[in-house]
C-alpha atoms as a PDB file:
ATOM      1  CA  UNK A   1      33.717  47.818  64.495  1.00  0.00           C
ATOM      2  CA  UNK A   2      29.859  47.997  65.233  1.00  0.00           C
ATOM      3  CA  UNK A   3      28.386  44.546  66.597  1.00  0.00           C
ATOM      4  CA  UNK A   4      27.763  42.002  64.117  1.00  0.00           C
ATOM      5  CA  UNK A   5      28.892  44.044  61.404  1.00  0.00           C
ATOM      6  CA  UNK A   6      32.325  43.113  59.468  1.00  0.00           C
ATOM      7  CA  UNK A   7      34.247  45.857  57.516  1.00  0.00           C
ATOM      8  CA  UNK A   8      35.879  45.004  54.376  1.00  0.00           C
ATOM      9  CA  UNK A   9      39.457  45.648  55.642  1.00  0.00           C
ATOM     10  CA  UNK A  10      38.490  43.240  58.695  1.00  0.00           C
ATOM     11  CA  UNK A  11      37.229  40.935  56.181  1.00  0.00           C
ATOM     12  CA  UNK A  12      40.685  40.902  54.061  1.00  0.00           C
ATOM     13  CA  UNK A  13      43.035  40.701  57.301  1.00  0.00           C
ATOM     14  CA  UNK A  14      40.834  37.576  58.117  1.00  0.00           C
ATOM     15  CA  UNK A  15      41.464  35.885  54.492  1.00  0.00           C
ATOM     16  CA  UNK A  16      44.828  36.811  54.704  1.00  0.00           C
ATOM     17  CA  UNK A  17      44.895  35.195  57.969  1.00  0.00           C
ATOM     18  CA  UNK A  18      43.194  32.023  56.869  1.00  0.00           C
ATOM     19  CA  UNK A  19      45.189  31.945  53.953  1.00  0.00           C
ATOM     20  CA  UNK A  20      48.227  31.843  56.144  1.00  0.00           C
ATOM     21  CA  UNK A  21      46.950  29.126  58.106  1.00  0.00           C
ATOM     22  CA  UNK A  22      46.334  27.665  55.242  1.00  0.00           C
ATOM     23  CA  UNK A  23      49.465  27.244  53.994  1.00  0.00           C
ATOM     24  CA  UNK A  24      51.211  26.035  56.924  1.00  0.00           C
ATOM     25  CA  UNK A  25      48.649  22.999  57.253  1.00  0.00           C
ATOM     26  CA  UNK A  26      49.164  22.262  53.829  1.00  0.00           C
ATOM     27  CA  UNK A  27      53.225  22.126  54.704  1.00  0.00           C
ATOM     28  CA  UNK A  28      52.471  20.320  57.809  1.00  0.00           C
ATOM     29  CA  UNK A  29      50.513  17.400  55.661  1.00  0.00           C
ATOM     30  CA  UNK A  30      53.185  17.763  53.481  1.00  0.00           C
ATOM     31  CA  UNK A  31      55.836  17.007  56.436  1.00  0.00           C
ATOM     32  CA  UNK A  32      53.569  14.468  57.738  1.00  0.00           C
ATOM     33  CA  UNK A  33      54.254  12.014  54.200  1.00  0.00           C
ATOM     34  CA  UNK A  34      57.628  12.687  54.277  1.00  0.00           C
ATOM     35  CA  UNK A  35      58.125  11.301  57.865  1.00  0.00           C
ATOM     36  CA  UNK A  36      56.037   8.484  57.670  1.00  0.00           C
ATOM     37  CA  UNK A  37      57.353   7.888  54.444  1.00  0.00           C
ATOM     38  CA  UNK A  38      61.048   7.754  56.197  1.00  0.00           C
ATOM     39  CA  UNK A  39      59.607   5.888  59.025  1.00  0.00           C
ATOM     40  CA  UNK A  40      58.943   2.938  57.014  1.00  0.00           C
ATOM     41  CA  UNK A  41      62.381   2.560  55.781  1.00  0.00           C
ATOM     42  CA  UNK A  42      63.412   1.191  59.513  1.00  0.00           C
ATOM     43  CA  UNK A  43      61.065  -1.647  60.227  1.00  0.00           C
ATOM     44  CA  UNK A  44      59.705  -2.446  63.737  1.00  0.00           C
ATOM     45  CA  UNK A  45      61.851   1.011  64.721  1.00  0.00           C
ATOM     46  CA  UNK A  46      57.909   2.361  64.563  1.00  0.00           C
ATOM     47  CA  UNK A  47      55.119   0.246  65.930  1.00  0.00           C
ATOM     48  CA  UNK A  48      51.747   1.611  65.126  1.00  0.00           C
ATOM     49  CA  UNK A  49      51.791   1.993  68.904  1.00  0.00           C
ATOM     50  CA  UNK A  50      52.732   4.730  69.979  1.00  0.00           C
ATOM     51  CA  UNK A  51      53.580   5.686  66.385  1.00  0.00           C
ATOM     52  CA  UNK A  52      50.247   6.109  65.122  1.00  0.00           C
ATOM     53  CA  UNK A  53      48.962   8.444  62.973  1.00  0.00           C
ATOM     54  CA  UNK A  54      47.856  11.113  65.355  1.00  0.00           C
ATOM     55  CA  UNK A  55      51.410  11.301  66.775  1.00  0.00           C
ATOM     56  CA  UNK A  56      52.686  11.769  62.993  1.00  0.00           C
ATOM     57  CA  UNK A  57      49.969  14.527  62.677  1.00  0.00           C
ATOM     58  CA  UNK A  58      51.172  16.284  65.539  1.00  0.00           C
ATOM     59  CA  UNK A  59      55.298  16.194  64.938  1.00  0.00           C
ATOM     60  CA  UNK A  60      54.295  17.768  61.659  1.00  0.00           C
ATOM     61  CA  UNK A  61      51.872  20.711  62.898  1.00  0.00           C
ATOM     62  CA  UNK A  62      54.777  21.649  65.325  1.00  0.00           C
ATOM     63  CA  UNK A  63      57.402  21.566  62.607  1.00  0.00           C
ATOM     64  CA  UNK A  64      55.632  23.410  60.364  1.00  0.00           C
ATOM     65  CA  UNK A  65      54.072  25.684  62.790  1.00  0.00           C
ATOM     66  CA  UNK A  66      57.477  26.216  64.185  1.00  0.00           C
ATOM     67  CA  UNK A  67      59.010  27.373  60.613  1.00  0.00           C
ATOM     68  CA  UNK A  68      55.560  28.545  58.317  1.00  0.00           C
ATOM     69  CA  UNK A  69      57.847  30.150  56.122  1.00  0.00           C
ATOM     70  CA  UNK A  70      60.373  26.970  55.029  1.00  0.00           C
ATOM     71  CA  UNK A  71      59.552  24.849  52.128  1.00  0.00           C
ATOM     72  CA  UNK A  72      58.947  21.141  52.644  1.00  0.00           C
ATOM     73  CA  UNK A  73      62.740  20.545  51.683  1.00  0.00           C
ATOM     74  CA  UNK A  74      63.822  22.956  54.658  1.00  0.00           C
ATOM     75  CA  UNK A  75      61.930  21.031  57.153  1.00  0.00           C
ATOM     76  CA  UNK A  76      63.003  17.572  56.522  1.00  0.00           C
ATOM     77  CA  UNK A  77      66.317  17.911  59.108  1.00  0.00           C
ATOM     78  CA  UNK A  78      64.184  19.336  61.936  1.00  0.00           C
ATOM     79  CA  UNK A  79      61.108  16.940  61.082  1.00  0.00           C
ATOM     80  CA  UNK A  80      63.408  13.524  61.171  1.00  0.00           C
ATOM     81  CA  UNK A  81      65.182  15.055  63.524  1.00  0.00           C
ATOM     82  CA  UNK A  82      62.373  15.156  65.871  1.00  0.00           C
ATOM     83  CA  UNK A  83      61.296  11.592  64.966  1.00  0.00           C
ATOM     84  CA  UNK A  84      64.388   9.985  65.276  1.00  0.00           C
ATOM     85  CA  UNK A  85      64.358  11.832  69.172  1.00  0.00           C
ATOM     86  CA  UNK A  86      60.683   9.654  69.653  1.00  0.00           C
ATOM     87  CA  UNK A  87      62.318   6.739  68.600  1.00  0.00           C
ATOM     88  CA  UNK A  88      65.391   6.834  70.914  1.00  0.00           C
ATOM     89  CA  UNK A  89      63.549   7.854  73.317  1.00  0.00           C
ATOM     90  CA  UNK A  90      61.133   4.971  73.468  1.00  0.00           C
ATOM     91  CA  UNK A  91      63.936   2.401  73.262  1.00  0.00           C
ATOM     92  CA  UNK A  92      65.857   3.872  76.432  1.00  0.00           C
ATOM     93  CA  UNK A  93      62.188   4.480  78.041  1.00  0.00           C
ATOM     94  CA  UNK A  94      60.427   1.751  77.202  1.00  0.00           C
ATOM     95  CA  UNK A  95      62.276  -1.244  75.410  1.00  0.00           C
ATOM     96  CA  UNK A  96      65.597  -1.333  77.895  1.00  0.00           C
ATOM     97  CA  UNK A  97      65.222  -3.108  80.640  1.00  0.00           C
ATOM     98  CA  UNK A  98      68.229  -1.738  82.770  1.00  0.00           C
ATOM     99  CA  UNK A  99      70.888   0.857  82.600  1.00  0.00           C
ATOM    100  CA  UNK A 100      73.359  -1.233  80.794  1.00  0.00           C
ATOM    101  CA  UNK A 101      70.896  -1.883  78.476  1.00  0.00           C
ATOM    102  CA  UNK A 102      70.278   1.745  77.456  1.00  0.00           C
ATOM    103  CA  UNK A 103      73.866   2.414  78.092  1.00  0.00           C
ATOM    104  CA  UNK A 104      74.739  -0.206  75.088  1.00  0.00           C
ATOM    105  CA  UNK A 105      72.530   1.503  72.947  1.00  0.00           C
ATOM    106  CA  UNK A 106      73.227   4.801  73.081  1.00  0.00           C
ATOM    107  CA  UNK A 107      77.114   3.723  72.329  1.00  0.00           C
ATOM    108  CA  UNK A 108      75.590   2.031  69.340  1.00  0.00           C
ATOM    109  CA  UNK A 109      74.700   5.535  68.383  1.00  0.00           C
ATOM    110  CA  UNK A 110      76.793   7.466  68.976  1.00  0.00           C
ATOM    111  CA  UNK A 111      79.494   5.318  67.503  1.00  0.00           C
ATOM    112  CA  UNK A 112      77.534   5.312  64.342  1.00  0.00           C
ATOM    113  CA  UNK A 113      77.391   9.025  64.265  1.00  0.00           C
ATOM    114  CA  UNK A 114      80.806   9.711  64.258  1.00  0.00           C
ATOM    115  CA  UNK A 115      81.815   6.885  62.087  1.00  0.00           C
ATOM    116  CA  UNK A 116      82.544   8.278  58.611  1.00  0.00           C
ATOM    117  CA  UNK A 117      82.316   4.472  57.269  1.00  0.00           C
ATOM    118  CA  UNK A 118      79.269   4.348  57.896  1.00  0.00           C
ATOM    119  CA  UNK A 119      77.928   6.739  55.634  1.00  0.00           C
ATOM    120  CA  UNK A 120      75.949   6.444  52.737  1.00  0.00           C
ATOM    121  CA  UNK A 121      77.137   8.914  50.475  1.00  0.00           C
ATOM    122  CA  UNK A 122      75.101   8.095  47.307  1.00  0.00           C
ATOM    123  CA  UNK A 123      71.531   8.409  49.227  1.00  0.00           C
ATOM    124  CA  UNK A 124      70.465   4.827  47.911  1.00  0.00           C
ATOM    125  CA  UNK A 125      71.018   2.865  50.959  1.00  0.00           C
ATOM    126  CA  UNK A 126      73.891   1.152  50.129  1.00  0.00           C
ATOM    127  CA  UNK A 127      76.492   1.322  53.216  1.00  0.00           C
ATOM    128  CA  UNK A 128      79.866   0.107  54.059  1.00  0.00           C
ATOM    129  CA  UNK A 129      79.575  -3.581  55.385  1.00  0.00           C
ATOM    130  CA  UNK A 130      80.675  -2.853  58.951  1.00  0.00           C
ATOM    131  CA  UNK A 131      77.859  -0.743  59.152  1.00  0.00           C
ATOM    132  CA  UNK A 132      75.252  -3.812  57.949  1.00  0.00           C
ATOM    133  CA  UNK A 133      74.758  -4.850  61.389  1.00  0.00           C
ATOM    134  CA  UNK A 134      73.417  -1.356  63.171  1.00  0.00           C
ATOM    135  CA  UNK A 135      70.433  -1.441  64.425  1.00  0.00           C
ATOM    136  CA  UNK A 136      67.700   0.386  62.589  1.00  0.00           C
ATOM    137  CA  UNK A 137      67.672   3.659  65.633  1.00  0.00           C
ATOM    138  CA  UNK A 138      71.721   4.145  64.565  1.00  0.00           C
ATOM    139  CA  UNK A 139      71.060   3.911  60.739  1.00  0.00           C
ATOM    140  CA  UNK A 140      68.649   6.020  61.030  1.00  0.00           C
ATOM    141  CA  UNK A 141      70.795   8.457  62.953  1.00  0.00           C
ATOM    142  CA  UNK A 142      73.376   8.142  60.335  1.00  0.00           C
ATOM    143  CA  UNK A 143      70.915   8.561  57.992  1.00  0.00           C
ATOM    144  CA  UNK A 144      70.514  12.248  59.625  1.00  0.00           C
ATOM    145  CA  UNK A 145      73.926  12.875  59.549  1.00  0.00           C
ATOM    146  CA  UNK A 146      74.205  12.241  55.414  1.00  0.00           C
ATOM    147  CA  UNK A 147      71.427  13.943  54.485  1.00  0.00           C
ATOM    148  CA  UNK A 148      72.585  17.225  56.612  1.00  0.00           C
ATOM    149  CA  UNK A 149      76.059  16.752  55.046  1.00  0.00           C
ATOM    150  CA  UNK A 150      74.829  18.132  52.141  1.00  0.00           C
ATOM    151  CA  UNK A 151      74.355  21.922  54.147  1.00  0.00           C
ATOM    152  CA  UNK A 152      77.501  24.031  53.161  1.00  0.00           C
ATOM    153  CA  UNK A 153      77.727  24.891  57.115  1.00  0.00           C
ATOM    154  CA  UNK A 154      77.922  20.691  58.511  1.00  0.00           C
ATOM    155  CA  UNK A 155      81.404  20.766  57.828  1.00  0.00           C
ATOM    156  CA  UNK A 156      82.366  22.914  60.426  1.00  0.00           C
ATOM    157  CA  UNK A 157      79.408  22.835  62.640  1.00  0.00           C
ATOM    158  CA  UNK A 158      79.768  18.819  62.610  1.00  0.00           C
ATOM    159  CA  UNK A 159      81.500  19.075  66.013  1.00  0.00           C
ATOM    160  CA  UNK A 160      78.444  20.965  67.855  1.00  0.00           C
ATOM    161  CA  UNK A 161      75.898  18.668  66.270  1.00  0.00           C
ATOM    162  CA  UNK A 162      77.968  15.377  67.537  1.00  0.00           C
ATOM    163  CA  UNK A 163      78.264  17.129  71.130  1.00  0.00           C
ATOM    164  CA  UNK A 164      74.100  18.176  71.471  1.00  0.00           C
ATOM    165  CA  UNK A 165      73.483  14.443  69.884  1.00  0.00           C
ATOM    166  CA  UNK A 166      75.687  13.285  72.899  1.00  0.00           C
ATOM    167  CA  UNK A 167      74.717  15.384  75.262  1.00  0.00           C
ATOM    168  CA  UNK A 168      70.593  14.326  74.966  1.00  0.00           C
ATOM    169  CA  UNK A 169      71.761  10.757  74.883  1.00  0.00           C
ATOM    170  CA  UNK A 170      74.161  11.131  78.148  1.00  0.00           C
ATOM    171  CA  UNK A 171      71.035  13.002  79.700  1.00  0.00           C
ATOM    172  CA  UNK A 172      69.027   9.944  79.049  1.00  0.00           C
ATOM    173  CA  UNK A 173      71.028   7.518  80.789  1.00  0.00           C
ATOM    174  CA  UNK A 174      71.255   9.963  83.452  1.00  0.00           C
ATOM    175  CA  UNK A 175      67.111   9.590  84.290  1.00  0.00           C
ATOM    176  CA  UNK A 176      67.781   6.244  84.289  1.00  0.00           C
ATOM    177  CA  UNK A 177      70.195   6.253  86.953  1.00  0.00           C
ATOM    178  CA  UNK A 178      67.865   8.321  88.732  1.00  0.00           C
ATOM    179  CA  UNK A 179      65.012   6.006  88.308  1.00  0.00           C
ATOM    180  CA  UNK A 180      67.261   3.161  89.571  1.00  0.00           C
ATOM    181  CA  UNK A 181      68.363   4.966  92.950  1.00  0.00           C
ATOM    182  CA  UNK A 182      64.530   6.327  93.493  1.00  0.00           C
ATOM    183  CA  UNK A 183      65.278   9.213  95.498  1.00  0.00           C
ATOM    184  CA  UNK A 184      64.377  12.746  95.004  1.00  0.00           C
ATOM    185  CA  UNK A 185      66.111  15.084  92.375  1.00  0.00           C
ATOM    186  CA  UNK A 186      66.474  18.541  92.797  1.00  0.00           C
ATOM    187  CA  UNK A 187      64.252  20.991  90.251  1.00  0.00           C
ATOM    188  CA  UNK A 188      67.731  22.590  89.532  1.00  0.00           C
ATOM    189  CA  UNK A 189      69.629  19.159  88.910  1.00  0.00           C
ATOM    190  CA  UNK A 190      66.646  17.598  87.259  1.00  0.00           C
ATOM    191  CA  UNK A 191      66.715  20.486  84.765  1.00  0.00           C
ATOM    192  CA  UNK A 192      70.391  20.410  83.966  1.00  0.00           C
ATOM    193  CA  UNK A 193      69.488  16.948  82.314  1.00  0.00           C
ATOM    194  CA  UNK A 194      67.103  18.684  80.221  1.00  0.00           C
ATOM    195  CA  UNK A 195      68.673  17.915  77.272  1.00  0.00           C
ATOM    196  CA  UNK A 196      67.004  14.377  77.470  1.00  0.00           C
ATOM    197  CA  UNK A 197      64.503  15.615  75.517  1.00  0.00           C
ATOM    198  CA  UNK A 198      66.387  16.358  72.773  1.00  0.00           C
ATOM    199  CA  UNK A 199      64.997  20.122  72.148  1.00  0.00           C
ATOM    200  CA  UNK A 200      67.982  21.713  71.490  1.00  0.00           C
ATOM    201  CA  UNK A 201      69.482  18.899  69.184  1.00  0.00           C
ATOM    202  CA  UNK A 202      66.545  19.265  66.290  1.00  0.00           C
ATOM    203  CA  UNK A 203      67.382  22.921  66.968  1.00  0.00           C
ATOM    204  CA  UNK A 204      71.031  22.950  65.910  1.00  0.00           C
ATOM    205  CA  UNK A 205      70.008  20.344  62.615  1.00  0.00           C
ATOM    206  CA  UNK A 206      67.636  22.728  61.961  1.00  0.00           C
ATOM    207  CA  UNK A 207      69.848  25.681  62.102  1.00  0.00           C
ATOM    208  CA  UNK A 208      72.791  24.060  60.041  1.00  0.00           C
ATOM    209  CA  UNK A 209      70.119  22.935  57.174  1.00  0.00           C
ATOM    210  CA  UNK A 210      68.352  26.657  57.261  1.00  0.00           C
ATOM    211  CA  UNK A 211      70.343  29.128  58.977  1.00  0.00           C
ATOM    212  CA  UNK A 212      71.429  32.294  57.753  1.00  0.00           C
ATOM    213  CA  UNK A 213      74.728  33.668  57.994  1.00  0.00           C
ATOM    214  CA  UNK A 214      73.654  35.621  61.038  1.00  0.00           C
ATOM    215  CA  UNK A 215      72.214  32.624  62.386  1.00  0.00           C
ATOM    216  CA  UNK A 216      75.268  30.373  61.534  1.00  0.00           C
ATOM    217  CA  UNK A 217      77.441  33.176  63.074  1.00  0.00           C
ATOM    218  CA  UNK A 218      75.672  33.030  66.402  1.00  0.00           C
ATOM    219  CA  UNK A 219      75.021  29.229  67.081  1.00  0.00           C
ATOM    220  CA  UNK A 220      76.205  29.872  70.796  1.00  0.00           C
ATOM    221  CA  UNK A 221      74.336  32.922  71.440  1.00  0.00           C
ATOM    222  CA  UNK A 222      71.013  30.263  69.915  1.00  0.00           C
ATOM    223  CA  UNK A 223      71.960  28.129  72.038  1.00  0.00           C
ATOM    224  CA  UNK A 224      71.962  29.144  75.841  1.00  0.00           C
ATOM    225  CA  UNK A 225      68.008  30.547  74.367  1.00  0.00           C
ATOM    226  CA  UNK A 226      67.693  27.031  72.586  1.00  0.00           C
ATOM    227  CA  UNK A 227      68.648  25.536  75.934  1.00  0.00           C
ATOM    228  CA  UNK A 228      66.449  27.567  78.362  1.00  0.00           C
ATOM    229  CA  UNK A 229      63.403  26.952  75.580  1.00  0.00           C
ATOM    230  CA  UNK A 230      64.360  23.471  76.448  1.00  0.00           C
ATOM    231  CA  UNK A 231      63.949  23.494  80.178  1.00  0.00           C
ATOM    232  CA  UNK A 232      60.591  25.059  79.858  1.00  0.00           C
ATOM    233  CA  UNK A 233      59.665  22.374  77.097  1.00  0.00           C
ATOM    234  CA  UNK A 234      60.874  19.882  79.522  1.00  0.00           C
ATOM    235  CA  UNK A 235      58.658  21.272  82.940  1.00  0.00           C
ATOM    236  CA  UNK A 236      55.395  21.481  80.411  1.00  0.00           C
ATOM    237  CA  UNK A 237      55.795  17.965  78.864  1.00  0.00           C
ATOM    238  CA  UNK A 238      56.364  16.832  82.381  1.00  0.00           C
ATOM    239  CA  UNK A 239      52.716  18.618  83.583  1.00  0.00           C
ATOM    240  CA  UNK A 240      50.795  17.492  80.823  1.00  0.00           C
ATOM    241  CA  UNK A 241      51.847  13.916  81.214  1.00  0.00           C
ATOM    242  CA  UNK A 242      52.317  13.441  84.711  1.00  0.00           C
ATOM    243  CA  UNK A 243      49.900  10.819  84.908  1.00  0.00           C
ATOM    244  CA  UNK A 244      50.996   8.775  81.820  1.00  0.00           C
ATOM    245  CA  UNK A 245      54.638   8.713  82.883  1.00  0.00           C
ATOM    246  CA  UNK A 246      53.411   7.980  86.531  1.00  0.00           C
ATOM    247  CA  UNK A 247      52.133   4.390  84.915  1.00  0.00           C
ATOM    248  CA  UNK A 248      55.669   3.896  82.924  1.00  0.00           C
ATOM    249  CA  UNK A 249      58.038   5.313  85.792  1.00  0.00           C
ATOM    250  CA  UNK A 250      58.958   7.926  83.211  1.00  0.00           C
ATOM    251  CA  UNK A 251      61.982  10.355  84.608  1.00  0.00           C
ATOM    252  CA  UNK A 252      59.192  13.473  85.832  1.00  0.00           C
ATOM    253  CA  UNK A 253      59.881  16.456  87.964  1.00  0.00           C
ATOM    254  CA  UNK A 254      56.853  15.981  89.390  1.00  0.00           C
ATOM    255  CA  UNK A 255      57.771  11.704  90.232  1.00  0.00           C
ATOM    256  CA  UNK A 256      61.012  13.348  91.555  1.00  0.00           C
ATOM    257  CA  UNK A 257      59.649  15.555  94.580  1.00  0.00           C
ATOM    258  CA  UNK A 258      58.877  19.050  92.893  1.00  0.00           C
ATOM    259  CA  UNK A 259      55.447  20.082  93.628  1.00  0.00           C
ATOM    260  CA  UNK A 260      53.418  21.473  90.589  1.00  0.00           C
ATOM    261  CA  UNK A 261      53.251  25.288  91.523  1.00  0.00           C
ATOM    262  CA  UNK A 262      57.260  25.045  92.252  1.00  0.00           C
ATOM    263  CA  UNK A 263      57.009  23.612  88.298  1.00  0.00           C
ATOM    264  CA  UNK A 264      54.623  26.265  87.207  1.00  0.00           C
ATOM    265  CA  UNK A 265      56.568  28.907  88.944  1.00  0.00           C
ATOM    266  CA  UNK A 266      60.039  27.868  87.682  1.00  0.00           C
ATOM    267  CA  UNK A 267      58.252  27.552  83.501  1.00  0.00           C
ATOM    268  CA  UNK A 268      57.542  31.051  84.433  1.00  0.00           C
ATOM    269  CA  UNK A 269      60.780  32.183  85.358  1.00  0.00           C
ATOM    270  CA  UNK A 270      62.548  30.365  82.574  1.00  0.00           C
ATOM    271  CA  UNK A 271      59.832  32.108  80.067  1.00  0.00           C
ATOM    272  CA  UNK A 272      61.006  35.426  81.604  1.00  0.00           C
ATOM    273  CA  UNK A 273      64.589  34.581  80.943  1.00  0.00           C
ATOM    274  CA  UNK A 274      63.689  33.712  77.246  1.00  0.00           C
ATOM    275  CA  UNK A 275      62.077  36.752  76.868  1.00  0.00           C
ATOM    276  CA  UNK A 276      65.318  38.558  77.879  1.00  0.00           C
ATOM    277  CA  UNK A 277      67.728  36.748  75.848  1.00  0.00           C
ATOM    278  CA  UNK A 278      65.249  37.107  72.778  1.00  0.00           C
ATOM    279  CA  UNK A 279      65.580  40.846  71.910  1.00  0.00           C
ATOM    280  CA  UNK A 280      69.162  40.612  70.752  1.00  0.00           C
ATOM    281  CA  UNK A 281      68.504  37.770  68.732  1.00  0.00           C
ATOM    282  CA  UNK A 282      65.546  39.210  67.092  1.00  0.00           C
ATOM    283  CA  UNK A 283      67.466  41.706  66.210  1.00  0.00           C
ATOM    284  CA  UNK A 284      69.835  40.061  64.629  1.00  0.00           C
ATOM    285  CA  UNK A 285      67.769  36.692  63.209  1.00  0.00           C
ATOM    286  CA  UNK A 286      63.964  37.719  63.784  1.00  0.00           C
ATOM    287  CA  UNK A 287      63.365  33.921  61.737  1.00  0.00           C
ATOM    288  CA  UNK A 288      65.663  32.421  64.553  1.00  0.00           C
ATOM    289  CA  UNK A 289      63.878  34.390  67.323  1.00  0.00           C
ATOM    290  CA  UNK A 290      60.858  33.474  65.525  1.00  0.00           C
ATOM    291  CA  UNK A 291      61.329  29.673  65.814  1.00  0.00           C
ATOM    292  CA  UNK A 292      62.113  30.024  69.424  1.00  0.00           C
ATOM    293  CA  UNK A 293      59.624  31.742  70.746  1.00  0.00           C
ATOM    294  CA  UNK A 294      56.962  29.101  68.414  1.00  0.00           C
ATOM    295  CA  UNK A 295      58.217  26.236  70.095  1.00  0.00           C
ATOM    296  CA  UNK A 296      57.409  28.153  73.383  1.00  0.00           C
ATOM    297  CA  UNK A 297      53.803  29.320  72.244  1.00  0.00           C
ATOM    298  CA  UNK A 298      52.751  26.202  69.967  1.00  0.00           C
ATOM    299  CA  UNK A 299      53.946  23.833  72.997  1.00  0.00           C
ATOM    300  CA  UNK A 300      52.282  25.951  75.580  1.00  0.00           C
ATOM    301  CA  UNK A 301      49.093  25.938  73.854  1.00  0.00           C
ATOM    302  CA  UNK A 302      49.013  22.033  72.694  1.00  0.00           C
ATOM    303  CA  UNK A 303      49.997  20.366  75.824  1.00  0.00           C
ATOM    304  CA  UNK A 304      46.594  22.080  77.020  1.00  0.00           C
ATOM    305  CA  UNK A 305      44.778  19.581  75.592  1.00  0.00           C
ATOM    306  CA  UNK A 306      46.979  16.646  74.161  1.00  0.00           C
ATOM    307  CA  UNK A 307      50.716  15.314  73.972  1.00  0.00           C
ATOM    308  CA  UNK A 308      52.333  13.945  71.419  1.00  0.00           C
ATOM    309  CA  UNK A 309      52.598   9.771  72.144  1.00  0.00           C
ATOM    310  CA  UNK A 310      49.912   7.422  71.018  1.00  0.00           C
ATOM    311  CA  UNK A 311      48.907   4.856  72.957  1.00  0.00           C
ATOM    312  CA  UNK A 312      52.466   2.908  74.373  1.00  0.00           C
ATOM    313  CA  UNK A 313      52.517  -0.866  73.505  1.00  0.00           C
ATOM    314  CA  UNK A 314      53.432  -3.526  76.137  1.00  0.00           C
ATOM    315  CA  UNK A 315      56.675  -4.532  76.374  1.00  0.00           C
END
């Protein structure tokens, strides 16, 4: 290429490019009406703060980044997946006051999620009566659960779904037992909670609503990537917002003794290790490799200048 000069094949790559790009913003706006659109169905679940519409911009571009080549339909699982994750989150965060207080509502939850009563098999809201009283973070859950129902693999990939739903809500409580004793936490025990963040539960509803039969096949082999993808998701969110969860006593590595070249260090590693586990995969379910290694790259580059929360509201 001489300076300043573009060649016609360099100009087609480009529109091809942009096209591309293109498309995958348009699905991401798409994404973004859908989950505001569901957000408004549970009432004070979302205040404008943090949920604004910046934060409902930026769960979309990650979806859609994540998966360019799904249709809107494809994404809704890992989309309101991901929201319902924000939401939880901020009630155990933010809104209880104590560990009993979290502990009581993750019960709620997970209760809900395995209660077959409580589903709402027509899609029109109506539910069994003993279900009228959940609170609007455990219908919504259970609102999950029906709509991935309809995926020819939930059925038998109901049990792994139930145990990553319990095991990000266990992890939960367990930061707020470490908050409460306010000692240090090891990098290495402070990452085995990592499924607080709920990474690798969007991942397996996304899986059972798009996977192919490799995919489907493999969910185990996903899953120990899914799960180191998750540690490193969990080291950069706690970098980027280090000074934001200093302010809220968020559960941080950084809060909990590690110093942040032993974090950088340790992301490093664990992107090594992804790297690794990748090739077999991509052999196998290049889409599912794909996804993976997104989340890693998309992540990586949007923490550098933003994270996802709005602006918290007092509580």
């Amino acid at each position: 290429m001489i300076a300043g000069h573009v060649t016609s094949e360099e100009t087609v790559d480009e529109a091809a490019l942009a096209a591309d790009l293109g498309r995958t913003c348009a699905l991401a706006v798409r994404c973004q009406r859908d989950l505001q659109d569901c957000a408004g169905r549970y009432g004070d679940l979302f205040p404008a703060r943090p949920f604004d519409s910046a934060f409902f911009a930026a769960l979309s571009m990650v979806t859609a980044f994540g998966s360019p080549w799904a249709s809107p339909e494809e994404l809704r699982a890992c989309g309101r997946a991901s929201l319902w994750i924000f939401a939880v989150d901020r009630l155990v965060d933010q809104v209880a006051g104590s560990t009993a207080e979290a502990e009581a509502l993750v019960a709620r939850c997970l209760a809900a999620a395995g209660d077959d009563t409580a589903r709402d098999p027509a899609g029109d809201g109506t539910r069994a009566a003993a279900a009228g009283d959940a609170p609007p973070v455990a219908r919504f859950l259970t609102d999950l659960r029906d709509e991935l129902t309809a995926a020819p693999a939930f059925t038998a990939l109901r049990p792994v779904w139930l145990d990553r739903l319990e095991r990000t809500l266990r992890a939960m409580i367990r930061e707020w037992r470490w908050k409460e004793a306010g000692a240090p936490v090891p990098l290495d025990v402070y990452l085995d909670g990592a499924d607080g963040c709920g990474s690798s539960f969007v991942n397996v509803s996304h899986w059972i609503r798009t996977g192919d039969p490799w995919t489907l096949g493999h969910l185990d082999d996903l899953l120990v990537v899914s799960d180191e993808a998750q540690r490193y998701l969990r080291l950069l969110n706690d970098l980027a917002t280090r000074d934001r969860e200093r302010g809220q006593g968020d559960a941080n590595a950084l809060a909990f003794g590690a110093g942040a070249a032993e974090v950088i260090t340790r992301m490093n590693e664990i992107r090594d290790r992804c790297r690794v586990l990748l090739g077999p995969v991509r052999a196998g379910g290049p889409r599912a490799a794909a996804y993976l290694e997104r989340q890693i790259g998309f992540n990586t580059g949007f923490y550098g200048l933003v994270d996802y929360w709005g602006e918290l509201e007092r509580v």
